[in-house]
C-alpha atoms as a PDB file:
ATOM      1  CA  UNK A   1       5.375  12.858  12.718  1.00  0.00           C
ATOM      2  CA  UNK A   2       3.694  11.675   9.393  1.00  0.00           C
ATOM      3  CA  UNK A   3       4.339   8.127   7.781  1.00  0.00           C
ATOM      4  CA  UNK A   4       4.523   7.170   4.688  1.00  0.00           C
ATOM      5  CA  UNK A   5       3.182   3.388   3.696  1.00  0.00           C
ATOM      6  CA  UNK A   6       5.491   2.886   0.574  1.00  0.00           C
ATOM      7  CA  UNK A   7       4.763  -0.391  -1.801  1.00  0.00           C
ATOM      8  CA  UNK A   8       6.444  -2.554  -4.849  1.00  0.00           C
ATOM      9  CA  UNK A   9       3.868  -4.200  -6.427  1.00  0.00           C
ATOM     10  CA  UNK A  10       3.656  -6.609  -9.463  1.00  0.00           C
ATOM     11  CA  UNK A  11       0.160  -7.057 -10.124  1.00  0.00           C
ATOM     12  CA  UNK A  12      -0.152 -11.302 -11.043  1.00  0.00           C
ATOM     13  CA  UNK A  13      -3.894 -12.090 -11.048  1.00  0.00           C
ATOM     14  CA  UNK A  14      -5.655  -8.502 -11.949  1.00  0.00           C
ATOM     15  CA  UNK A  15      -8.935  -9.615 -10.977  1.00  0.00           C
ATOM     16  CA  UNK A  16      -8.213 -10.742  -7.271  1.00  0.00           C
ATOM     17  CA  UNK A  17      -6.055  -7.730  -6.835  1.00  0.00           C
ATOM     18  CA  UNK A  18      -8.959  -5.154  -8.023  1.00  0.00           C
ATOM     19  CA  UNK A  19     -10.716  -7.095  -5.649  1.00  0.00           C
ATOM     20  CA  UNK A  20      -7.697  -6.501  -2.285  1.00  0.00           C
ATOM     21  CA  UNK A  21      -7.911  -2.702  -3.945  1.00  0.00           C
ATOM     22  CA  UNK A  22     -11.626  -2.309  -3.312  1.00  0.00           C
ATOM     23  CA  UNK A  23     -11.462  -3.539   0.225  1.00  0.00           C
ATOM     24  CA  UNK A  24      -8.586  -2.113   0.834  1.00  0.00           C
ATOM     25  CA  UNK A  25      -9.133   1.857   0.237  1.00  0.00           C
ATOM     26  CA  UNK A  26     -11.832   2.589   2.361  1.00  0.00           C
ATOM     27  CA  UNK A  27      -9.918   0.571   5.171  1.00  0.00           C
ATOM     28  CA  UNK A  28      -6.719   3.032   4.799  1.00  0.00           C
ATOM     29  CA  UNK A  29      -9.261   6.001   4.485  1.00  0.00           C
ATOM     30  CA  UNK A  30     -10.605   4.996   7.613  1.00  0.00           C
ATOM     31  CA  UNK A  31      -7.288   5.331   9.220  1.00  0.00           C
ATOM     32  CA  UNK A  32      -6.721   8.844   7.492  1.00  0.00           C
ATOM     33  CA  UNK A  33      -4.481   7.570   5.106  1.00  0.00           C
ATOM     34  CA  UNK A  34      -4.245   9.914   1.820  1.00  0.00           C
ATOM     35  CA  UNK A  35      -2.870   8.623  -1.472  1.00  0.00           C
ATOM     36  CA  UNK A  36       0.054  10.581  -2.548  1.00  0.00           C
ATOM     37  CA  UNK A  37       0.772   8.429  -5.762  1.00  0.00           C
ATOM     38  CA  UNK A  38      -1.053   5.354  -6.911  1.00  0.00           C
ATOM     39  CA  UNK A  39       0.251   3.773 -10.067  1.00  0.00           C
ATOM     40  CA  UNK A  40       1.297   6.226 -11.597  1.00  0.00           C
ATOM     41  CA  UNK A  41       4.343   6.693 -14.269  1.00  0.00           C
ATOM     42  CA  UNK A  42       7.530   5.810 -12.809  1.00  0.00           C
ATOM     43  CA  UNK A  43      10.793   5.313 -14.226  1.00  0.00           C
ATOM     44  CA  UNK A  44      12.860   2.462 -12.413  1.00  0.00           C
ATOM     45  CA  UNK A  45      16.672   3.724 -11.855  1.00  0.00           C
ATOM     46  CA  UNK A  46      17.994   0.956  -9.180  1.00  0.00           C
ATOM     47  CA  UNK A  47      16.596  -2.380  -7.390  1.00  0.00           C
ATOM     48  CA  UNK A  48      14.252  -4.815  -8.242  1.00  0.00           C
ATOM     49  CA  UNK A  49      11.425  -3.573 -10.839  1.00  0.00           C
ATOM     50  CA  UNK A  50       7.918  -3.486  -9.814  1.00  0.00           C
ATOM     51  CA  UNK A  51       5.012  -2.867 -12.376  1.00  0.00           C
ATOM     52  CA  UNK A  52       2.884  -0.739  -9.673  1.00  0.00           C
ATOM     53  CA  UNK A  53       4.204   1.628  -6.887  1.00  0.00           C
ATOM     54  CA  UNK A  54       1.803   3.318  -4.121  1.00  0.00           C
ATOM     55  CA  UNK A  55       2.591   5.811  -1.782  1.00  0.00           C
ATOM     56  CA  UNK A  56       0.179   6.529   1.075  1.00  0.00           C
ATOM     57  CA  UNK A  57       0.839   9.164   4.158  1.00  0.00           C
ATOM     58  CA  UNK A  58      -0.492   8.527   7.666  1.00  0.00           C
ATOM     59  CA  UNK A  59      -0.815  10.646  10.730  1.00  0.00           C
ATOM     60  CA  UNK A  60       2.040   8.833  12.591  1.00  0.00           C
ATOM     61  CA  UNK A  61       3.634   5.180  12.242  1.00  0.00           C
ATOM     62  CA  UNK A  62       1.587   3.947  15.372  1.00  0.00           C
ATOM     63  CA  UNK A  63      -1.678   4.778  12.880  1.00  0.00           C
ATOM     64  CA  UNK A  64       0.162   3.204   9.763  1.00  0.00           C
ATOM     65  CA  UNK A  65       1.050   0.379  11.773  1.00  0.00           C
ATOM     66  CA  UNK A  66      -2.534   0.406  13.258  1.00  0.00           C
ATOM     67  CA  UNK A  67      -4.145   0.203   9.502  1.00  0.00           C
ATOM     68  CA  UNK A  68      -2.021  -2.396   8.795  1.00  0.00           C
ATOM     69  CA  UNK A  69      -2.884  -4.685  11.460  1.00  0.00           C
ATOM     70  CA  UNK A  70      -6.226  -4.161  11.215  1.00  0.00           C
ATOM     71  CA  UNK A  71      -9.118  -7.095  10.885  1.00  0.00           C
ATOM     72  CA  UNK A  72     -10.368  -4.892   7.934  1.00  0.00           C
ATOM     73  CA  UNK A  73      -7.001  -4.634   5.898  1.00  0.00           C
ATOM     74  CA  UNK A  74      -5.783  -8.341   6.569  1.00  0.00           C
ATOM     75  CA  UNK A  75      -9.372  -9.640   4.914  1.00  0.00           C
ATOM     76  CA  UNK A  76      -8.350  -7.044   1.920  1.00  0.00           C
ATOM     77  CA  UNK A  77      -5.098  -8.277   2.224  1.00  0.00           C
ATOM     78  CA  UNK A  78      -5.946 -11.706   1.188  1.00  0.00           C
ATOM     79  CA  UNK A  79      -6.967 -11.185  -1.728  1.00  0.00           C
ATOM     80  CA  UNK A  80      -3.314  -9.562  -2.675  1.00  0.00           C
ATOM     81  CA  UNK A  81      -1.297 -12.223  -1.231  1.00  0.00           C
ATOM     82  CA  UNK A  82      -1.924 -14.933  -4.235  1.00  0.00           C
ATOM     83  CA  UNK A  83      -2.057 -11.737  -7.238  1.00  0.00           C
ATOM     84  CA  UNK A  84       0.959 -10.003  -6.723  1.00  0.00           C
ATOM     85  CA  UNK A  85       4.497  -9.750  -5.525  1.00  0.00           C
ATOM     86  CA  UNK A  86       4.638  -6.802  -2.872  1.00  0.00           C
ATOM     87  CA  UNK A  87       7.418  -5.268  -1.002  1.00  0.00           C
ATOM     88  CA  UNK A  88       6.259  -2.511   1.815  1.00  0.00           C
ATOM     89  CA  UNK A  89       8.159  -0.372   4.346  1.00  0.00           C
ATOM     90  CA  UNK A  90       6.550   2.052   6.506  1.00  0.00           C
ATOM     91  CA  UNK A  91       9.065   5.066   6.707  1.00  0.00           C
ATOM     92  CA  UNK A  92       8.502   8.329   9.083  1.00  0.00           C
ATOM     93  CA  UNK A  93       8.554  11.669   7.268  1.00  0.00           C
ATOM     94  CA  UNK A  94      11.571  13.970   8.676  1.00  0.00           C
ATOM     95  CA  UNK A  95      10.962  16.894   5.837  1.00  0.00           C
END
């Protein structure tokens, strides 16, 4: 069953982030993942506001999980961890 990687993200250093952005896609491509929405217009209705939100859909949570945890994304990942504020869940697809 697909998975969806879903993430909050207020950007706080722009140029480290481009920088965790340009690692980061061709890790989650290499894991199949496909953007569904990448910061594009949102209006926020409840919770806590975020400027960017990214949705990306996997083969299966094992393979989201998997992308995650890889070498590849944790070196892209360090360049996020100091620019932004990020929430992410991993949620299954049931529709």
């Amino acid at each position: 069953m697909p998975a969806l990687w879903i993430s909050h993200v207020t950007v706080t250093d722009p140029v480290a982030y481009k920088e965790y952005a340009t690692r980061a896609v061709p890790v989650i491509a290499e894991y199949g993942g496909q953007f569904l929405s990448r910061g594009a217009a949102f209006k926020q209705i409840e919770g806590t506001a975020r400027d960017r939100h990214v949705v990306v859909r996997f083969a299966d949570m094992a393979t989201a999980q998997a992308c995650y945890n890889s070498a590849g994304y944790q070196a892209a990942l360090s360049f996020a961890k100091d620019a932004s504020l990020r929430d992410l869940v991993i949620v299954e697809e049931t529709g």
